[in-house]
Protein backbone atom coordinates (compact mmCIF):
# COMPACT_ATOMS: atom_id res chain seq x y z
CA UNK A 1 -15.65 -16.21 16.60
CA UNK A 2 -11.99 -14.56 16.85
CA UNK A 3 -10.85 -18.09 17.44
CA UNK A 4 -11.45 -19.01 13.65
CA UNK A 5 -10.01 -15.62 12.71
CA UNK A 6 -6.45 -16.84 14.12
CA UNK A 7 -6.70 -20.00 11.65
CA UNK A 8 -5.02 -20.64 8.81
CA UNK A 9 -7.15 -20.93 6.07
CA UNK A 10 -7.33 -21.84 2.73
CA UNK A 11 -9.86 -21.90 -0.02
CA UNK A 12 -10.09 -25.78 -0.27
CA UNK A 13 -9.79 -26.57 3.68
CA UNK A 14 -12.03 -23.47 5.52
CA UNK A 15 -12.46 -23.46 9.10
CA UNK A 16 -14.21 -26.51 10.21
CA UNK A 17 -15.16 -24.73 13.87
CA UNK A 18 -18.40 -22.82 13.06
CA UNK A 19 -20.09 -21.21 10.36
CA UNK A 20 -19.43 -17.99 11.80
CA UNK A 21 -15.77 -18.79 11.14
CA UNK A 22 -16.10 -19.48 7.58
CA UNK A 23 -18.02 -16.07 7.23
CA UNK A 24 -15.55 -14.00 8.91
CA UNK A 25 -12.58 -15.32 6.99
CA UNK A 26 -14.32 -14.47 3.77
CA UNK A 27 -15.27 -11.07 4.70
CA UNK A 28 -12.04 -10.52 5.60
CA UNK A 29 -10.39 -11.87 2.07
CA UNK A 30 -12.95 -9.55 0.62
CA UNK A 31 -11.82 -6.60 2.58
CA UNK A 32 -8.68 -7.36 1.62
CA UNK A 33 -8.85 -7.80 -2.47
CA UNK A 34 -11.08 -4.24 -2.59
CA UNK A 35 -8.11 -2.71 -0.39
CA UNK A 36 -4.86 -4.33 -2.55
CA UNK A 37 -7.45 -3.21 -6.50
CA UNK A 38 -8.05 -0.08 -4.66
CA UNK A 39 -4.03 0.32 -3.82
CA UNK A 40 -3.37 -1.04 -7.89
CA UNK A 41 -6.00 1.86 -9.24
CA UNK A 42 -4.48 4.84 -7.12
CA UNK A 43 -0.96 3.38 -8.32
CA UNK A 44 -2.28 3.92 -11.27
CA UNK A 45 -3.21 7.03 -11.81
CA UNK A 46 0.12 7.72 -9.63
CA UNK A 47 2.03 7.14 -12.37
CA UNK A 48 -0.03 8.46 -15.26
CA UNK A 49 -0.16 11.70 -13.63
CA UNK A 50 3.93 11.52 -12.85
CA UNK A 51 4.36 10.49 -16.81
CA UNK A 52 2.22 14.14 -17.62
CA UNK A 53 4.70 15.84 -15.34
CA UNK A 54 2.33 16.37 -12.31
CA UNK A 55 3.75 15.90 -8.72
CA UNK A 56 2.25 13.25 -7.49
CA UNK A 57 3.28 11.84 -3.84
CA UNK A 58 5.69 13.18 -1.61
CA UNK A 59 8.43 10.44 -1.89
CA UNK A 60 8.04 11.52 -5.59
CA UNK A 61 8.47 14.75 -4.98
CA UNK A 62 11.48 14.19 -2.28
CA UNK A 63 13.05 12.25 -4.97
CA UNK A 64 12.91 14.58 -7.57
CA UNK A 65 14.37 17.01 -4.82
CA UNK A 66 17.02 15.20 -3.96
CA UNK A 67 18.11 15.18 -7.81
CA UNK A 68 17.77 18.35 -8.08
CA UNK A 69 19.76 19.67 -5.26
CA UNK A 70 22.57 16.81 -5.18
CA UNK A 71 25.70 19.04 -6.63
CA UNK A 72 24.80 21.94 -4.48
CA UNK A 73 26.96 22.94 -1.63
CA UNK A 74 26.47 25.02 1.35
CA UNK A 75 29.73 26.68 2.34
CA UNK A 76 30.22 28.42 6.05
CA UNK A 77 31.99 31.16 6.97
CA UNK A 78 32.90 31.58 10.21
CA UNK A 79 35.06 31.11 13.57
């Protein structure tokens, strides 16, 4: 079974090994298209919520930082 999982595979030529093979390739292109719409959805709403002026992730927010805090300067005093 993990033999099939190494091949390349594509929708017109599937594994010719097993159907075991076949099935394991397409639950794995299924796991895959719910992860990547699940990743386009939270995007998403990532950006609606940024566009309403709601901190969203924390690159976002270390961004945002970094703009805000880019002309300051520490200054030491000292020996």
């Amino acid at each position: 079974m993990f033999r099939e999982v190494k091949q390349n595979w594509h929708f017109e030529h599937p594994p010719k090994k097993c159907k075991e093979g076949v099935y394991v390739q397409v639950y794995i292109v299924m796991a895959m298209k719910a992860l990547t719409t699940a990743f386009l959805k939270w995007q998403e709403v990532q950006s609606k919520d940024e566009a309403r002026g709601k901190e969203t992730t924390w690159l976002m927010y270390r961004r945002k930082l970094k703009v805000i805090n880019q002309h300051q300067l520490i200054v030491f005093i000292g020996k």
